[in-house]
Structure formats: C-alpha cells, structure tokens
N, C-alpha and C. Protein backbone atom coordinates (compact mmCIF):
# COMPACT_ATOMS: atom_id res chain seq x y z
N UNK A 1 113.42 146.80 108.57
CA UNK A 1 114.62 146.08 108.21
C UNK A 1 114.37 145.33 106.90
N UNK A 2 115.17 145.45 105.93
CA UNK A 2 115.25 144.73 104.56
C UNK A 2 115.81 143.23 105.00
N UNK A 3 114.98 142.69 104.22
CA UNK A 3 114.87 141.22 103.92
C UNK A 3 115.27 140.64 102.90
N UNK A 4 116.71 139.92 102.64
CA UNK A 4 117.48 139.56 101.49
C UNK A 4 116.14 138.02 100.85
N UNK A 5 115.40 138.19 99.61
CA UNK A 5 114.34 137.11 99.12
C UNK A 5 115.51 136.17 98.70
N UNK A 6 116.39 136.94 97.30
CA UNK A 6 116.92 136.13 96.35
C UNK A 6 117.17 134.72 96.64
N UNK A 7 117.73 134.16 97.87
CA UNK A 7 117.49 132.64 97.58
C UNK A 7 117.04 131.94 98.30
N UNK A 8 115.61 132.71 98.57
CA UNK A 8 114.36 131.56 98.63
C UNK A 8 113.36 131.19 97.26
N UNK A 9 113.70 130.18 97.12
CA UNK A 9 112.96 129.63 95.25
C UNK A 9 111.68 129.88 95.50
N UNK A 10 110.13 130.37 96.34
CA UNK A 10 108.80 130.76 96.17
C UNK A 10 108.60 131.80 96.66
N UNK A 11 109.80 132.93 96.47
CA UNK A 11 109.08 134.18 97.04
C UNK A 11 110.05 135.25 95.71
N UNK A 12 109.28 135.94 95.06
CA UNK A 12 110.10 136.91 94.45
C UNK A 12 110.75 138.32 95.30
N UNK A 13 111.59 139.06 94.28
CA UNK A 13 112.35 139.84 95.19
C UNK A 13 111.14 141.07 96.34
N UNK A 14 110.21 140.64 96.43
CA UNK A 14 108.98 141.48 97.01
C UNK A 14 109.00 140.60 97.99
N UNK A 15 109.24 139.40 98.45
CA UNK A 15 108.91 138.44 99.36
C UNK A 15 107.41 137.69 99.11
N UNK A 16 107.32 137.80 97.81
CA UNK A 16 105.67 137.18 97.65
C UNK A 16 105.37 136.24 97.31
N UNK A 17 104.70 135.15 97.62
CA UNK A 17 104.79 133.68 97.10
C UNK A 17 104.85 133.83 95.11
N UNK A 18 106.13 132.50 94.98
CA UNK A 18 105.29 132.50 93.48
C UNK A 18 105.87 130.96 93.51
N UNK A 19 105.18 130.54 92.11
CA UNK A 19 105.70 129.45 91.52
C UNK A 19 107.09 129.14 91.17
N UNK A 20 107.87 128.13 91.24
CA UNK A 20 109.34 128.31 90.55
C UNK A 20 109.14 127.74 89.43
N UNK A 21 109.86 128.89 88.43
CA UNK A 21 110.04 128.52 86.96
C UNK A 21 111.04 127.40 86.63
N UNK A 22 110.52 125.91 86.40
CA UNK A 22 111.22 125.05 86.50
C UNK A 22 111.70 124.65 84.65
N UNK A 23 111.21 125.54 83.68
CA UNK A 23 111.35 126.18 82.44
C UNK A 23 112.83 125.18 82.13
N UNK A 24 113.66 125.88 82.49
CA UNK A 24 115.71 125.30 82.43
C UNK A 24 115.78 124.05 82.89
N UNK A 25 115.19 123.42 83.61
CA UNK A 25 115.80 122.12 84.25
C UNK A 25 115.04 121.26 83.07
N UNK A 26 116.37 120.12 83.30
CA UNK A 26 116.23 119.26 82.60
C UNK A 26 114.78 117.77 82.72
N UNK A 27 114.46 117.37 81.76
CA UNK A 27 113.41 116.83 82.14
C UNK A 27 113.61 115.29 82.11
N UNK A 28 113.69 114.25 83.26
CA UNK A 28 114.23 113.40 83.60
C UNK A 28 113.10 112.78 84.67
N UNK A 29 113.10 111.28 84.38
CA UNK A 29 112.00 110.45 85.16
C UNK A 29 111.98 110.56 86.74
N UNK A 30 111.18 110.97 87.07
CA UNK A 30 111.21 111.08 88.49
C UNK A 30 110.46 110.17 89.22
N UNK A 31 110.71 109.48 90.03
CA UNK A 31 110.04 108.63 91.20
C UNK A 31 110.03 109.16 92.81
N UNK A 32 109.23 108.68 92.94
CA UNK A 32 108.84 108.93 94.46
C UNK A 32 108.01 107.97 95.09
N UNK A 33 108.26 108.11 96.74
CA UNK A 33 107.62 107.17 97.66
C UNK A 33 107.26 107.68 99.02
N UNK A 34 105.95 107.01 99.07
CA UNK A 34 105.80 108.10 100.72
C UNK A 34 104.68 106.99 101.61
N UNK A 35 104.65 107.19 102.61
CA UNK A 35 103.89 106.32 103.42
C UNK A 35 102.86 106.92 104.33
N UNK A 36 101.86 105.88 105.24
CA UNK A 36 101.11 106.50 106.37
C UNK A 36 100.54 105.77 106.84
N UNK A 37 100.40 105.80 107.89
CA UNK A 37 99.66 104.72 108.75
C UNK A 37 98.54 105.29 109.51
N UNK A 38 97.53 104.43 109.96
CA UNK A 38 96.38 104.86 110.13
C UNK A 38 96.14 103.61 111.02
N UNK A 39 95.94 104.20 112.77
CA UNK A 39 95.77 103.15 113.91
C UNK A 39 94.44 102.97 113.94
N UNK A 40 93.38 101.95 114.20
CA UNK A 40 92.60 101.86 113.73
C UNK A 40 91.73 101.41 115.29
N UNK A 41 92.50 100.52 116.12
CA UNK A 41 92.10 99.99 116.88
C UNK A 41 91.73 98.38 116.68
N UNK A 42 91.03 97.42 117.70
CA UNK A 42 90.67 96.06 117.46
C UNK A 42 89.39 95.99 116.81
N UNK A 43 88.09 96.56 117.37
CA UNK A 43 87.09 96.37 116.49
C UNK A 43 87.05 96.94 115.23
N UNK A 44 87.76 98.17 114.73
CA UNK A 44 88.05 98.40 113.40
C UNK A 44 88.68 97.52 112.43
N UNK A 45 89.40 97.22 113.12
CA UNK A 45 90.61 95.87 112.38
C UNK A 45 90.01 95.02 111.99
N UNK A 46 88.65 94.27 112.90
CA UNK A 46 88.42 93.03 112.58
C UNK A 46 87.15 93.74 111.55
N UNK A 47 86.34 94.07 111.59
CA UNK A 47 85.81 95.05 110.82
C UNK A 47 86.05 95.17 109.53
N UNK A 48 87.08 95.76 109.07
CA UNK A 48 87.73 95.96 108.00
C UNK A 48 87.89 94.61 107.52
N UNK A 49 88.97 93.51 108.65
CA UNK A 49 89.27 92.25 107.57
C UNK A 49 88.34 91.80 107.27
N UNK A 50 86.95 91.90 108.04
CA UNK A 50 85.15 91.07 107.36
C UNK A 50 85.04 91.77 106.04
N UNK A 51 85.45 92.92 106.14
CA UNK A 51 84.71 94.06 104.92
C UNK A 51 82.79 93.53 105.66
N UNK A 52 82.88 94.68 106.81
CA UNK A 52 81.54 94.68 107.40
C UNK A 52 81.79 96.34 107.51
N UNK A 53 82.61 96.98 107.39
CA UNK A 53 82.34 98.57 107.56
C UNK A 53 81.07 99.00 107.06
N UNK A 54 80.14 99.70 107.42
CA UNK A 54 79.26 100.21 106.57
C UNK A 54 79.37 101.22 105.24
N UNK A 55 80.42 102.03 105.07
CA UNK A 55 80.63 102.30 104.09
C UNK A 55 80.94 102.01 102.64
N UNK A 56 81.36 100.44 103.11
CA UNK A 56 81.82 99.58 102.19
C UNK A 56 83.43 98.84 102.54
N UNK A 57 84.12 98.92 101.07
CA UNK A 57 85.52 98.46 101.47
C UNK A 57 86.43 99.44 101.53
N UNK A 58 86.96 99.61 102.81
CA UNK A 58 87.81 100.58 102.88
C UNK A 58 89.13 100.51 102.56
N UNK A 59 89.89 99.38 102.09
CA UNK A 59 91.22 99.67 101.79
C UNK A 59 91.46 99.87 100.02
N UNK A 60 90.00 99.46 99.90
CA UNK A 60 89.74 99.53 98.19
C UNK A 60 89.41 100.85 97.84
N UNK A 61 88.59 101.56 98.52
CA UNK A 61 88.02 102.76 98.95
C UNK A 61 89.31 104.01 99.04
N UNK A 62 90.24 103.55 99.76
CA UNK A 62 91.43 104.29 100.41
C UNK A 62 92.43 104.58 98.80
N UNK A 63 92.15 103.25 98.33
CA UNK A 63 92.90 103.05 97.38
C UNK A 63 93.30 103.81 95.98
N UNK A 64 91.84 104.10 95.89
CA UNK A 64 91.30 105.14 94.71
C UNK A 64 91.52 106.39 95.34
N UNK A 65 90.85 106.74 96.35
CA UNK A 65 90.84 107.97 97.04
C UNK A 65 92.12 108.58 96.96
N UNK A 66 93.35 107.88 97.31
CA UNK A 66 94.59 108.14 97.07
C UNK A 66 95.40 108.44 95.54
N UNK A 67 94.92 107.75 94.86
CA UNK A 67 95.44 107.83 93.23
C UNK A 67 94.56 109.31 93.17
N UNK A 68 93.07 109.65 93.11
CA UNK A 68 92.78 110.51 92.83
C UNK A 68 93.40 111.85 93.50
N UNK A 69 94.13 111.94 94.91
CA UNK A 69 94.43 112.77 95.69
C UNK A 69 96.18 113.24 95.08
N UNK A 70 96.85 112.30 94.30
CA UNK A 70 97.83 112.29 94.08
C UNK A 70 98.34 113.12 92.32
N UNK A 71 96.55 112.57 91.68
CA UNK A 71 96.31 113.59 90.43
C UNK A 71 95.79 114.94 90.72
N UNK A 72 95.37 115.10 92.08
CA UNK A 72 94.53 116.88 92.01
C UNK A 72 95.67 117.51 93.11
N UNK A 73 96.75 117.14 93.31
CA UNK A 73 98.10 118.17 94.09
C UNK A 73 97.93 119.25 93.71
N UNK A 74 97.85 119.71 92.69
CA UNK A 74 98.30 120.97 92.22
C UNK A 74 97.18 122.10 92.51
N UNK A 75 95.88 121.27 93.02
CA UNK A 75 94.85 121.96 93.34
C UNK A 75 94.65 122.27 95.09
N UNK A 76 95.66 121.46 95.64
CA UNK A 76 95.34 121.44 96.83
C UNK A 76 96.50 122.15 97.32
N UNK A 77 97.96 122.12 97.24
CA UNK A 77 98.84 122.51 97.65
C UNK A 77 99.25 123.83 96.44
N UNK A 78 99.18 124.87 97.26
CA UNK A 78 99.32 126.26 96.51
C UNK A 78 100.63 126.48 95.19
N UNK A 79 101.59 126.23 95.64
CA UNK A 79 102.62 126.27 94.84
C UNK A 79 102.95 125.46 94.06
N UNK A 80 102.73 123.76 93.82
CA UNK A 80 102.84 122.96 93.30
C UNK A 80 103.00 123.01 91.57
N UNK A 81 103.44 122.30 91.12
CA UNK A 81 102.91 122.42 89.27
C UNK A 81 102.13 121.44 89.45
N UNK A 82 101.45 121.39 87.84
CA UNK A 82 100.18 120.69 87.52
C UNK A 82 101.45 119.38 86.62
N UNK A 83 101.41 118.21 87.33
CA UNK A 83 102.33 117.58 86.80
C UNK A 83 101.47 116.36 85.75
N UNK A 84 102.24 115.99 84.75
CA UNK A 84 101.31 114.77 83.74
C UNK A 84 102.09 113.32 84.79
N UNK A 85 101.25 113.01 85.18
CA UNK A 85 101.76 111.64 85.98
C UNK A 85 101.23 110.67 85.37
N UNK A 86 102.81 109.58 85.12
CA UNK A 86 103.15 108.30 84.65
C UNK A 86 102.03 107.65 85.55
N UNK A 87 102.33 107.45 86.23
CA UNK A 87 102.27 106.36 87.37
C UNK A 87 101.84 106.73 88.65
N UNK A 88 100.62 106.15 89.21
CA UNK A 88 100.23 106.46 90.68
C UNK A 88 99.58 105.19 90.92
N UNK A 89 101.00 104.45 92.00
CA UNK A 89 100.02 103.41 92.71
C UNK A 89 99.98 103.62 94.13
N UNK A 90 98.69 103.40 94.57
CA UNK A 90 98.58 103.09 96.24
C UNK A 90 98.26 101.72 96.63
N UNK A 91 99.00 100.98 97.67
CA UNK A 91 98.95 100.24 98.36
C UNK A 91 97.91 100.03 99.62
N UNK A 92 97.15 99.61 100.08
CA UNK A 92 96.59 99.95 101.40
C UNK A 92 96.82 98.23 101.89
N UNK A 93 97.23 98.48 102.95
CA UNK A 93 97.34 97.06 103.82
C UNK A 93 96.88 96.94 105.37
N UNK A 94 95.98 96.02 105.58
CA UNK A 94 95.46 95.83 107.12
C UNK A 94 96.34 95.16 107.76
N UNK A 95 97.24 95.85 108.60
CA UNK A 95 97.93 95.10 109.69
C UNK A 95 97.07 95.18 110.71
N UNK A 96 96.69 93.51 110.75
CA UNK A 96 96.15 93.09 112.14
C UNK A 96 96.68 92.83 113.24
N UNK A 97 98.19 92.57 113.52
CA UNK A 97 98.54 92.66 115.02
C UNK A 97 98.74 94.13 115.59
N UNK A 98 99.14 95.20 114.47
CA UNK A 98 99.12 96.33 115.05
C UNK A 98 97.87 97.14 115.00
N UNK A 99 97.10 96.61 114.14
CA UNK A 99 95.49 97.00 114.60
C UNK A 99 95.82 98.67 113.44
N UNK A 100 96.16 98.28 112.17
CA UNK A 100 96.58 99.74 111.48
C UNK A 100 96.02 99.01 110.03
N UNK A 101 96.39 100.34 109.00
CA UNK A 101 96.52 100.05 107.73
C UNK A 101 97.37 100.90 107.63
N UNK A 102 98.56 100.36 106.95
CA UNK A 102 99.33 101.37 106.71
C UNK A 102 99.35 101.42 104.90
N UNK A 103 99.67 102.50 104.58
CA UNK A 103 99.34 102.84 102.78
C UNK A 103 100.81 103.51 102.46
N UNK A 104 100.78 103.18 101.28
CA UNK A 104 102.47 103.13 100.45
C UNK A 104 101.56 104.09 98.96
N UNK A 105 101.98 105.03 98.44
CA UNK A 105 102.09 104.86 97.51
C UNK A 105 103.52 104.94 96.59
N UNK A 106 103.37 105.18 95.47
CA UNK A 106 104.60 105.39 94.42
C UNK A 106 103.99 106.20 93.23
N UNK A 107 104.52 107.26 92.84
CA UNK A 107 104.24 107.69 91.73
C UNK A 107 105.63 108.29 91.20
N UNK A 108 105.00 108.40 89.54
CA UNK A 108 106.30 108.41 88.93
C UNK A 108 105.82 109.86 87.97
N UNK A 109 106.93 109.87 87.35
CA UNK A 109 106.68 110.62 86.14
C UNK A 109 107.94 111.39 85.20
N UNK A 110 107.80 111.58 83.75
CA UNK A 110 108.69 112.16 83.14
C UNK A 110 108.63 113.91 83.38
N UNK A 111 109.32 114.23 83.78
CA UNK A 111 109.67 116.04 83.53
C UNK A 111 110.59 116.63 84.38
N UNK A 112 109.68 117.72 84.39
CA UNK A 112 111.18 118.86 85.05
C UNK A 112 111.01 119.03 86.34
N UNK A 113 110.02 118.36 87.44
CA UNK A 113 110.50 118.67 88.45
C UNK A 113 109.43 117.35 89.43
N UNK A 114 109.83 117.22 90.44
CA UNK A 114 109.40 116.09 91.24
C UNK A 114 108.12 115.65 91.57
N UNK A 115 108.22 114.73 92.28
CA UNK A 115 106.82 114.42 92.13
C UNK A 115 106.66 114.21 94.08
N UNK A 116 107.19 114.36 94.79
CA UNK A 116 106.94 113.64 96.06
C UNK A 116 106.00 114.34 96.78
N UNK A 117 105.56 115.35 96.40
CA UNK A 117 104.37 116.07 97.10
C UNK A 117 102.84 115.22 96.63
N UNK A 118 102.86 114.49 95.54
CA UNK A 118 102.13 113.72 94.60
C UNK A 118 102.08 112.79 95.69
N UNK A 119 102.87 112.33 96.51
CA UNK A 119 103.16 110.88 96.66
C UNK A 119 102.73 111.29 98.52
N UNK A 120 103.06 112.05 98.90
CA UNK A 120 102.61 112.41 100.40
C UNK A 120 101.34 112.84 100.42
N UNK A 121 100.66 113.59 99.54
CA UNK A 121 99.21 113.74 99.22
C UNK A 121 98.47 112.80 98.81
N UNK A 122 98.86 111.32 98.24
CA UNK A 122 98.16 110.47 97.67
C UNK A 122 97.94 109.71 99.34
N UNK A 123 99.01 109.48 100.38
CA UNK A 123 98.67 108.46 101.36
C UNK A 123 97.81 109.82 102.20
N UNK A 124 98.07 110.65 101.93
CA UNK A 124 97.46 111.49 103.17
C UNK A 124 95.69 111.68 103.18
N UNK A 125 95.47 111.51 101.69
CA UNK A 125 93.98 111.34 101.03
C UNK A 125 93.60 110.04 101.19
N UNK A 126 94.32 109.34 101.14
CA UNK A 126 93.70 108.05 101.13
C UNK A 126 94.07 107.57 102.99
N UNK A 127 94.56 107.82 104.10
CA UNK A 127 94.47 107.76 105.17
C UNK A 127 93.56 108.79 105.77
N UNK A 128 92.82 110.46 105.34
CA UNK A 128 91.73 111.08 105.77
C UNK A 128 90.74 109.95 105.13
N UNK A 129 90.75 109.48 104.31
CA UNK A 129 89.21 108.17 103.44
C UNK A 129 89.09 107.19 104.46
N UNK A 130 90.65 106.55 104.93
CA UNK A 130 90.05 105.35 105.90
C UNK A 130 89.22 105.82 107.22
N UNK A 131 89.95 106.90 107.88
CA UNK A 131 88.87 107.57 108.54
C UNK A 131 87.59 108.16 108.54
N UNK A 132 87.32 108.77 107.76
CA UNK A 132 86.18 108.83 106.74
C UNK A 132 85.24 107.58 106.96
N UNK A 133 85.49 106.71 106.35
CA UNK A 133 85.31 105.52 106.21
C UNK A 133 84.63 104.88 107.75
N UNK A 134 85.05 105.00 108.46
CA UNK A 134 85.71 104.01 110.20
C UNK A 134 84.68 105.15 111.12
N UNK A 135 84.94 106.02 110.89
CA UNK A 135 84.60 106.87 112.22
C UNK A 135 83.08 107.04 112.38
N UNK A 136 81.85 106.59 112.06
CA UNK A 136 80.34 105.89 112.46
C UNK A 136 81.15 104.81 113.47
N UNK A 137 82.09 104.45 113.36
CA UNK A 137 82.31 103.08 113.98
C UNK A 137 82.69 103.32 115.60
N UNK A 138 83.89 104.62 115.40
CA UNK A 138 85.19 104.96 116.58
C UNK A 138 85.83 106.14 115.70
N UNK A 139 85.96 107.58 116.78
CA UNK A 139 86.51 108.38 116.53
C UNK A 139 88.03 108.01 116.61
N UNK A 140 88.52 107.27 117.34
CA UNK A 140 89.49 106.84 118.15
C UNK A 140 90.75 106.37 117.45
N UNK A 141 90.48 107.45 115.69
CA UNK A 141 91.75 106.67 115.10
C UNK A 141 92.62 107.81 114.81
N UNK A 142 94.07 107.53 114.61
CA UNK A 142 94.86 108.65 114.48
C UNK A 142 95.51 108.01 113.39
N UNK A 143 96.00 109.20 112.46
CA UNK A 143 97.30 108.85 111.46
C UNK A 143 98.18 109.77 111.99
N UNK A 144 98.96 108.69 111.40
CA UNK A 144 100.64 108.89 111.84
C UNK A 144 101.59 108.44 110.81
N UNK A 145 102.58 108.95 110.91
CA UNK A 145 103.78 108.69 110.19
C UNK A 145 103.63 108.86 108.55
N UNK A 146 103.10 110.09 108.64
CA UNK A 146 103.05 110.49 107.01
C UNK A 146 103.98 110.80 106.52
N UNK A 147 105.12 110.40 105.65
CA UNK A 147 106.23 110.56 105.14
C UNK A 147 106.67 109.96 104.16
N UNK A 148 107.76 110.83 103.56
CA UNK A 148 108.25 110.43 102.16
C UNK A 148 109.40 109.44 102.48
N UNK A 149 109.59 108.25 101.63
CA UNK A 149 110.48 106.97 101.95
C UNK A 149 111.75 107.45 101.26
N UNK A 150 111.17 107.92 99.94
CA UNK A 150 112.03 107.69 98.95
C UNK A 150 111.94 108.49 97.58
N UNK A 151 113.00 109.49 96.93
CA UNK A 151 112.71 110.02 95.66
C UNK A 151 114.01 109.97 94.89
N UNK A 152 113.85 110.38 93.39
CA UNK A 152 114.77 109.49 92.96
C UNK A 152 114.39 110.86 91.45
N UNK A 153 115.73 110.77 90.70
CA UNK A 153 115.30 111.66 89.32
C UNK A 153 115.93 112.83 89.32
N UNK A 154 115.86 113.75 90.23
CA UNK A 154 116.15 114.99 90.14
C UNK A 154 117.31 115.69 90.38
N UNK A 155 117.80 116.72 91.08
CA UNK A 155 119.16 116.59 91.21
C UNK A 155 119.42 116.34 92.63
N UNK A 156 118.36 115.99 93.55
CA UNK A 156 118.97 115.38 94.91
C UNK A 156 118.49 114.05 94.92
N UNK A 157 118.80 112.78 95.03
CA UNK A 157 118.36 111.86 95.52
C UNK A 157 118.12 111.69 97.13
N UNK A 158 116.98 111.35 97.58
CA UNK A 158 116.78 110.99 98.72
C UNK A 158 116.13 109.08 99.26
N UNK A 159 116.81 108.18 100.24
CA UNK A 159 116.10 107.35 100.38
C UNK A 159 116.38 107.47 102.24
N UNK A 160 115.17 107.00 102.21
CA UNK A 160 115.53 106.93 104.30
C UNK A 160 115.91 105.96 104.98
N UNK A 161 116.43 105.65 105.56
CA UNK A 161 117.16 104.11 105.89
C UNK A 161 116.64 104.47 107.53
N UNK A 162 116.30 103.16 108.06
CA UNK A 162 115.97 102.67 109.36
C UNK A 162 116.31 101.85 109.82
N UNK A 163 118.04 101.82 110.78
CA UNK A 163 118.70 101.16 110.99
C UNK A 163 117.93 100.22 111.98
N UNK A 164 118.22 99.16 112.54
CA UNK A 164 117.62 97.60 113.43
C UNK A 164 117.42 99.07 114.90
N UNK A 165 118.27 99.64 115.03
CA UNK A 165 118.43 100.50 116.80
C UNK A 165 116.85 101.12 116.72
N UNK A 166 116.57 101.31 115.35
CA UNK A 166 115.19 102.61 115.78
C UNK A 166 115.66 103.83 115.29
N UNK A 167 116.98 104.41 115.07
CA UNK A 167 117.40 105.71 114.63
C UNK A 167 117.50 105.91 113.12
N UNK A 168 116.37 106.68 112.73
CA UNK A 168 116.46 107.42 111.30
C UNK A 168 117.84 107.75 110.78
N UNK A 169 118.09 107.98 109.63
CA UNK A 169 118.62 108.57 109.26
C UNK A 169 118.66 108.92 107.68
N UNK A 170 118.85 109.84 107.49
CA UNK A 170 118.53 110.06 105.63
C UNK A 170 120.19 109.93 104.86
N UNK A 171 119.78 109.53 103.79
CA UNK A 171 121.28 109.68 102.72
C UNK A 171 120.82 110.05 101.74
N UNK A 172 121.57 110.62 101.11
CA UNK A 172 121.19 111.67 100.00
C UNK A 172 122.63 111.56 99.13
C-alpha cells in the first residue's frame, strides 16, 4: 500500500528522514522555555542545601551541564539544525519542602527556526547531571515533568497556562 509523505515536513517523498529546509522562512527572534524537576528525596535535599554531595555543587554543576546540553542539540537530536544561540540560561533551584530541584531554562535566538528543542535538552542534561551527581548517595531519584512552558517568534506561539483546578491547558 502507498503511503501519501508530502505533508510530513522530515520525511521526503521516499518516506526517509530528512532535515527541513527552513531556507524561505523568515528570520525572527525566537524564545523558548522548558522545565524539569528532579525528586531527590530528604537526605539528598539536605545534602545538596550543605553542598556536602561528594561530587561537588550540584545545582552549579546542573547549571553548566545544561547551557552546554542546550549548545550541542544538534548533535544529539537527529534532525535538529545547528542553531547560533543568543541566549542560554539555566536556572536550578532546591525546593526543600518538596525535596526536588526543579530547573528552568530559557534560550533565545535570532533566525529561521525555533529553538525549544534547545530548551527541553538544556533541563533534560542538566536534570540526567543532578542525578549523576546524587546517585553514590540514592538511586531513588526520578525526573519528571520535562516540558516546554513556553515559545514565542515563529509562526505558532505557544504558552501553557495552569489553571488553580490542576487542569492544563495550552493556548496558542
């Protein structure tokens, strides 16, 4: 049975992965935002706020790990472009009542096509580091909630809103 490709944008009319020629689109500042959290447990938590980990400091650690994870996308995720990025910040924060760090970054940049894969790869590198980091200590940590908040630039805008009930919802 024949398989209509034409409008899927990474497969040519063979069905074969390719890059999309983002060549025509206009080149316009793009932002993006993405998050992740990383449960850590109580003795990790308190741990971390001493900066007694043996590895060192891990939200400083996480921190870099993430900016660097957010410049080598294009090496890690197959289809991606090799983008010149403005801007890559990561956040890492120890929440101690929930016993987490959860990490934010933001990256930006001028051109022709987005950046939010930049921005889900930067917390996702820098939440495999805090583990990295923790686990001599306790296997016992999970990440969660790796996701994009927010992008902005291109021709869809996306931000995620989280009404008081608990129910997601996206606007675009």
């Amino acid at each position: 049975q024949a398989r209509n490709y034409s409008q899927l944008t990474h497969v040519d009319g063979q069905g074969k992965a390719q890059m999309v020629d983002v060549g025509a689109k206009p080149s316009t500042t793009r932002l993006a935002r993405a998050e992740a959290t990383v449960q850590v447990g109580e003795k990790l938590t308190q741990l971390i706020a001493d900066n007694q980990v043996a590895k060192g400091d891990v939200l400083t650690v996480a921190q870099i790990a993430g900016i660097m994870g957010a410049k080598r996308t294009a090496e890690l995720i197959p289809l991606c472009h090799n983008i010149s990025l403005s801007s890559v910040k990561v956040q890492a924060t120890l929440l101690k009542t929930e016993q987490s760090v959860r990490l934010e970054a933001t990256v930006r940049c001028s051109g022709q096509t987005g950046v939010e894969m930049e921005a889900l790869t930067a917390v996702s590198v820098a939440a495999l580091t805090v583990y990295d980091m923790c686990k001599a200590v306790s296997h016992d940590i999970c990440i969660t909630n790796v996701r994009l908040l927010s992008k902005s630039g291109g021709k869809r805008d996306f931000q995620r809103e989280e009404p008081q009930n608990g129910i997601v919802t996206e606007v675009e």
